[in-house]
N, C-alpha and C. Protein backbone atom coordinates (compact mmCIF):
# COMPACT_ATOMS: atom_id res chain seq x y z
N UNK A 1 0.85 -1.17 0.00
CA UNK A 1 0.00 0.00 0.00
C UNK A 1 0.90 1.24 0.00
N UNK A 2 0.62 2.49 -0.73
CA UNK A 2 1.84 3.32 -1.01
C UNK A 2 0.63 4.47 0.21
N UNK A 3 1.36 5.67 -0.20
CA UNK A 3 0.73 7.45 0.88
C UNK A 3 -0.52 7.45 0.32
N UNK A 4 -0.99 7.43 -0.71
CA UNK A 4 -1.97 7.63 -1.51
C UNK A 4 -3.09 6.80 -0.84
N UNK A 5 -3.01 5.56 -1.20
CA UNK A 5 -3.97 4.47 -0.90
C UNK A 5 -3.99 4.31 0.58
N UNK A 6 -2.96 4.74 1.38
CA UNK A 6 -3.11 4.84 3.35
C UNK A 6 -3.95 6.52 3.33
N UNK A 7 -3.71 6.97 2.49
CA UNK A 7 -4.47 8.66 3.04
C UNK A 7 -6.01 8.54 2.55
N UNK A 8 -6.09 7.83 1.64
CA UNK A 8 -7.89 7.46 1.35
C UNK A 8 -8.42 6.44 2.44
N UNK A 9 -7.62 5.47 2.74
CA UNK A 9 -8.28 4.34 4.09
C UNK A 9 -8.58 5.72 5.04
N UNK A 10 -7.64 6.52 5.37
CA UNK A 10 -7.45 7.22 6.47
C UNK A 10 -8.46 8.52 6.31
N UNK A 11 -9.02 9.20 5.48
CA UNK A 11 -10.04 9.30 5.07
C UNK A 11 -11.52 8.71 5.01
N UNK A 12 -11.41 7.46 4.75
CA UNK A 12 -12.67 6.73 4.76
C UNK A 12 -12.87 6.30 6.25
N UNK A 13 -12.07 6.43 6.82
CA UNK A 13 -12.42 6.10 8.80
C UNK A 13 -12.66 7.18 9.12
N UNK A 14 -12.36 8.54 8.79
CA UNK A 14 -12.59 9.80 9.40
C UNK A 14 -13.99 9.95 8.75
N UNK A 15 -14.24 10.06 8.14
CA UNK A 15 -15.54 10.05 7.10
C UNK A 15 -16.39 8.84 8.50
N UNK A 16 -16.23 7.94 8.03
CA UNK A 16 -17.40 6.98 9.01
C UNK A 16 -17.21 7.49 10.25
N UNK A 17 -16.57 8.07 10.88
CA UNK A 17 -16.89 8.87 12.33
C UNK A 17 -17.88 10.02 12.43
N UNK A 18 -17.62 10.61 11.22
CA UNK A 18 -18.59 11.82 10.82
C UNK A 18 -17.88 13.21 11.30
N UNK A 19 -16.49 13.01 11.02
CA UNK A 19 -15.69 14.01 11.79
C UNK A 19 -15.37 14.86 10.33
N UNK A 20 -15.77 14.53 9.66
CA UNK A 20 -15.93 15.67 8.10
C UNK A 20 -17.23 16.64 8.26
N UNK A 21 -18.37 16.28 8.95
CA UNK A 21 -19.43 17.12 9.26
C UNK A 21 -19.23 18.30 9.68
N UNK A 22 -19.86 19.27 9.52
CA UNK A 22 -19.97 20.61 9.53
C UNK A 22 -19.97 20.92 11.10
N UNK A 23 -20.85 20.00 11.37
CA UNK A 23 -20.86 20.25 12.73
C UNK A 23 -20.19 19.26 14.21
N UNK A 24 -19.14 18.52 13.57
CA UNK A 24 -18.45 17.93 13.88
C UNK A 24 -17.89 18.71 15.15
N UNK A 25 -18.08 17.86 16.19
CA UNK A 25 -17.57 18.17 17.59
C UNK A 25 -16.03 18.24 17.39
N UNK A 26 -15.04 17.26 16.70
CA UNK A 26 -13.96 17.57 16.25
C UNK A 26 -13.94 17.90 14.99
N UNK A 27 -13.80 19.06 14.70
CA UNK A 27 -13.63 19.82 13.31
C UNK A 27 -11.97 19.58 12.61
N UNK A 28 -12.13 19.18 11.34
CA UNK A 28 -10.65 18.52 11.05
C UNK A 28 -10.04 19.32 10.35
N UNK A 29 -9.75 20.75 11.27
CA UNK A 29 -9.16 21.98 10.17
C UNK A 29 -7.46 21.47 10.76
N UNK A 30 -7.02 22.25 9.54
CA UNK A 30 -5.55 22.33 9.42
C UNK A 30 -4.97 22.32 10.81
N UNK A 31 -5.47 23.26 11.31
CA UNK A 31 -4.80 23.64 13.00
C UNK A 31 -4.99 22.65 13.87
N UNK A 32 -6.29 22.06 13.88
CA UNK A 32 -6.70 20.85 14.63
C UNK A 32 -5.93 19.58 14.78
N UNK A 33 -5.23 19.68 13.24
CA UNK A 33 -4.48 18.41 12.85
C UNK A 33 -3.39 18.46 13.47
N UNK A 34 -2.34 19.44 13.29
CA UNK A 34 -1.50 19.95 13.45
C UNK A 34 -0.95 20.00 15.14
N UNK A 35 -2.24 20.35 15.94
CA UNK A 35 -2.50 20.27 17.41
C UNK A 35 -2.39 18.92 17.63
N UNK A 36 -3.42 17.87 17.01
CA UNK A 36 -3.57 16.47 17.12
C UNK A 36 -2.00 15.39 16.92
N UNK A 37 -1.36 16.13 15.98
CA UNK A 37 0.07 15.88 15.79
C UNK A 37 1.05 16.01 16.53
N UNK A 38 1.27 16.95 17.08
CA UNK A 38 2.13 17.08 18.20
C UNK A 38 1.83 16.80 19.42
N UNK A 39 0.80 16.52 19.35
CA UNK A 39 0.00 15.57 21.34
C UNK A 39 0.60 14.15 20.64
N UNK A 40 -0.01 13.85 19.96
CA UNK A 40 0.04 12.48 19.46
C UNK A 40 1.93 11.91 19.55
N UNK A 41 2.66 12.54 19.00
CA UNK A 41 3.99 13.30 18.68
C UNK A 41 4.86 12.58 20.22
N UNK A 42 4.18 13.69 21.24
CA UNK A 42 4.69 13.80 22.33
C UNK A 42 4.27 12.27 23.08
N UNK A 43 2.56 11.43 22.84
CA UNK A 43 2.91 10.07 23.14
C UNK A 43 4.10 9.09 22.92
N UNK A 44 4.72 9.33 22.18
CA UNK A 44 5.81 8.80 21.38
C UNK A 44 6.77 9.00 22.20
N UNK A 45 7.23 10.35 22.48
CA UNK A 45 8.12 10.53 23.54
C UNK A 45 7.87 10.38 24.62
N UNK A 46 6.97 10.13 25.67
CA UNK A 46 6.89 9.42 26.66
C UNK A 46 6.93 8.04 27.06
N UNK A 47 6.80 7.17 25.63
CA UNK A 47 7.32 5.64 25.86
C UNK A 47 8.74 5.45 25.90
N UNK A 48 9.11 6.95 25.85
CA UNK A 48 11.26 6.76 26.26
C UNK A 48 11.33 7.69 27.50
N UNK A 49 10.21 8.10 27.80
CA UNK A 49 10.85 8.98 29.10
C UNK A 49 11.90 8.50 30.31
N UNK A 50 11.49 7.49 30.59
CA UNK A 50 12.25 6.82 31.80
C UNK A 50 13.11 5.66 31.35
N UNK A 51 13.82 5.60 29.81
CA UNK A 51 14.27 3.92 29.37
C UNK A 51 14.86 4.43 27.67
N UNK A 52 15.98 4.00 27.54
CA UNK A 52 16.25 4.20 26.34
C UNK A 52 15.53 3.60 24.94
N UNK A 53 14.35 2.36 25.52
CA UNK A 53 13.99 1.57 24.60
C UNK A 53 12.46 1.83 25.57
N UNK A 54 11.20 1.39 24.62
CA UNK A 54 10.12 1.44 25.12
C UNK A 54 9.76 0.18 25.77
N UNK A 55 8.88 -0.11 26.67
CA UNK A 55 8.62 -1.52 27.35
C UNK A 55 7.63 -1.92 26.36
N UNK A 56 6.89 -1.18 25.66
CA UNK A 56 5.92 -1.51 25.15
C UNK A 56 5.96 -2.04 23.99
N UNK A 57 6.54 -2.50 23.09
CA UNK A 57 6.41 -2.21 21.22
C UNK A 57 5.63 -2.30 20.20
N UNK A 58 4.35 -2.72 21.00
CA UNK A 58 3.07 -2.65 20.40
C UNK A 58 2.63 -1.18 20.74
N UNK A 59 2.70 -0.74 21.98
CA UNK A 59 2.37 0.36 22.26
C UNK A 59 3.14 1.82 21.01
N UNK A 60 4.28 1.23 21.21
CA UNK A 60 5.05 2.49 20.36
C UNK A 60 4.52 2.26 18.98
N UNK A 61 4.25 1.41 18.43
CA UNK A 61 3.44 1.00 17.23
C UNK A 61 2.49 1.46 17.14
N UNK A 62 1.61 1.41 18.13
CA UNK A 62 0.39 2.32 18.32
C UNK A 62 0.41 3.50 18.05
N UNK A 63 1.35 4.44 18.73
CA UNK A 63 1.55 5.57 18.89
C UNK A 63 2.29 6.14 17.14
N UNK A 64 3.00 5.40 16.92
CA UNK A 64 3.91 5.96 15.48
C UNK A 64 2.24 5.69 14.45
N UNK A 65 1.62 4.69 14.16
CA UNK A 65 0.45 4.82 13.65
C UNK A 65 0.02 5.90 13.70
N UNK A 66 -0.55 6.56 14.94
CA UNK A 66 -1.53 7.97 15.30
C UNK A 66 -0.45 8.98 14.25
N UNK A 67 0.58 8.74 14.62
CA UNK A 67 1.41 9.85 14.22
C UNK A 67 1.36 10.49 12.56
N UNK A 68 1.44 9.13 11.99
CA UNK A 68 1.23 8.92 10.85
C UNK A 68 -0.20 8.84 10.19
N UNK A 69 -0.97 9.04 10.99
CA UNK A 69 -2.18 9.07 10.57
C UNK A 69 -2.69 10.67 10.08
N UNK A 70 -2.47 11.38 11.60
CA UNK A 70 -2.37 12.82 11.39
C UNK A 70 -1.60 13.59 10.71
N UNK A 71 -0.55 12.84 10.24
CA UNK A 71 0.21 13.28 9.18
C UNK A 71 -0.32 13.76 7.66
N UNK A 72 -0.95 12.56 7.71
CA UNK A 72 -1.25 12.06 6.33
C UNK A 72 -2.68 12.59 5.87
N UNK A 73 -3.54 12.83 7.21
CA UNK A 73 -4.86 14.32 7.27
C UNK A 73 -3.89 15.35 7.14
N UNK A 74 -3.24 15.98 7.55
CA UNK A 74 -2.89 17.37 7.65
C UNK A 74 -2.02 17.72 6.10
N UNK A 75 -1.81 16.84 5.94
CA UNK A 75 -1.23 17.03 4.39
C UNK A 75 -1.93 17.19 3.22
N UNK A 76 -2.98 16.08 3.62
CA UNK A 76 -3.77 15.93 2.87
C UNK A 76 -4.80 17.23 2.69
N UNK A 77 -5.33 17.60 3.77
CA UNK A 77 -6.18 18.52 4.01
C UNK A 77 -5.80 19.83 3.71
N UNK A 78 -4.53 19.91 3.66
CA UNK A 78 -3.73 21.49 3.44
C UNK A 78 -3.49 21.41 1.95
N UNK A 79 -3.40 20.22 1.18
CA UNK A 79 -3.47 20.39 -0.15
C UNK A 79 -2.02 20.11 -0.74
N UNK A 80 -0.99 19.13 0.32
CA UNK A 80 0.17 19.02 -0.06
C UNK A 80 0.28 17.43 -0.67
N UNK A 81 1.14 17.03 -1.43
CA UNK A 81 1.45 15.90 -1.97
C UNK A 81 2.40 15.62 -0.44
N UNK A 82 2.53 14.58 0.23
CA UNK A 82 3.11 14.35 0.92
C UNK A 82 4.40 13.36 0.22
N UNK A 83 4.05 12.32 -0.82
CA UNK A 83 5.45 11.66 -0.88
C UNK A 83 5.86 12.57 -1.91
N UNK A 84 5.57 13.91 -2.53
CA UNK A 84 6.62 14.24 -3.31
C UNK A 84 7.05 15.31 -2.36
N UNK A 85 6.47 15.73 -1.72
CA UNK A 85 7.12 17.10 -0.58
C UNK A 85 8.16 15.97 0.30
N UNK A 86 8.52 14.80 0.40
CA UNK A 86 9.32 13.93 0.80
C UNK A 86 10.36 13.61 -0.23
N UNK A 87 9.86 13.27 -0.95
CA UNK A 87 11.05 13.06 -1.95
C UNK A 87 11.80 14.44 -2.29
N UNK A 88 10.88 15.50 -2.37
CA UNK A 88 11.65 16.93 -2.87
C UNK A 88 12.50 16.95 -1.41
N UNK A 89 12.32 16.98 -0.39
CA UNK A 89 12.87 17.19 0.75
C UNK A 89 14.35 15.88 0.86
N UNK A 90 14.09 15.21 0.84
CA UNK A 90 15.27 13.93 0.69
C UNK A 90 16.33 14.52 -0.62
N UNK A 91 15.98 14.99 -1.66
CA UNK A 91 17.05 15.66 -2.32
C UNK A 91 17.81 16.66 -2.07
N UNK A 92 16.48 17.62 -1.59
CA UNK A 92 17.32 19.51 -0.61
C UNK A 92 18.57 18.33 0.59
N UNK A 93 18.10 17.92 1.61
CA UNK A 93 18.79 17.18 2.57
C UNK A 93 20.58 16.63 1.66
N UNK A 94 20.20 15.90 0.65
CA UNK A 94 21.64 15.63 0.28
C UNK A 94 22.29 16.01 -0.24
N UNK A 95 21.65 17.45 -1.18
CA UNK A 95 22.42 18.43 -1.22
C UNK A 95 23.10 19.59 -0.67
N UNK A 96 22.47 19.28 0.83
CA UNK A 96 22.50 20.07 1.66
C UNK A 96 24.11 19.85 2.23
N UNK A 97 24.85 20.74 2.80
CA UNK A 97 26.06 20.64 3.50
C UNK A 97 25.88 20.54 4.95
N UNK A 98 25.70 19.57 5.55
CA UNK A 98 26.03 19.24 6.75
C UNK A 98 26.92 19.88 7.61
């Protein structure tokens, strides 16, 4: 499954929640996502707070999922290609001087 075909699944679950509705108790604007991303973000870093490795690895699985989920709304929703704003970014990076 490539970004494309995970950002429509990921879509079609937000959709069956009804969190695309107008009057959606969670409204799925840009900012929302973005907010939802960095909470989500920061779960991630608390399965290393106290341990160089997580106890959990289903858990951190869990958590990198969310991560990637909101990713892939907020990209989507803002109107960005995410694997080519990745790929354009992986080229700037190695041309980049370290």
């Amino acid at each position: 499954m490539d970004i494309q075909q995970l950002t429509q699944e990921m879509h079609h679950f937000v959709k069956s929640q009804g969190w695309y509705d107008p009057d959606s108790p969670r409204p799925q604007t840009a900012r929302n996502l973005a907010i939802s991303l960095n909470l989500e973000a920061a779960e991630v870093l608390e399965l290393f707070q106290w341990g160089e490795e997580p106890i959990d690895q289903q858990a951190l699985a869990d958590e990198l999922a969310d991560v990637a989920l909101y990713l892939l709304q907020l990209a989507s929703v803002s109107g960005i290609d995410l694997e080519q704003a990745i790929l354009k970014k992986l080229k700037k990076n190695v041309e980049r001087d370290w």
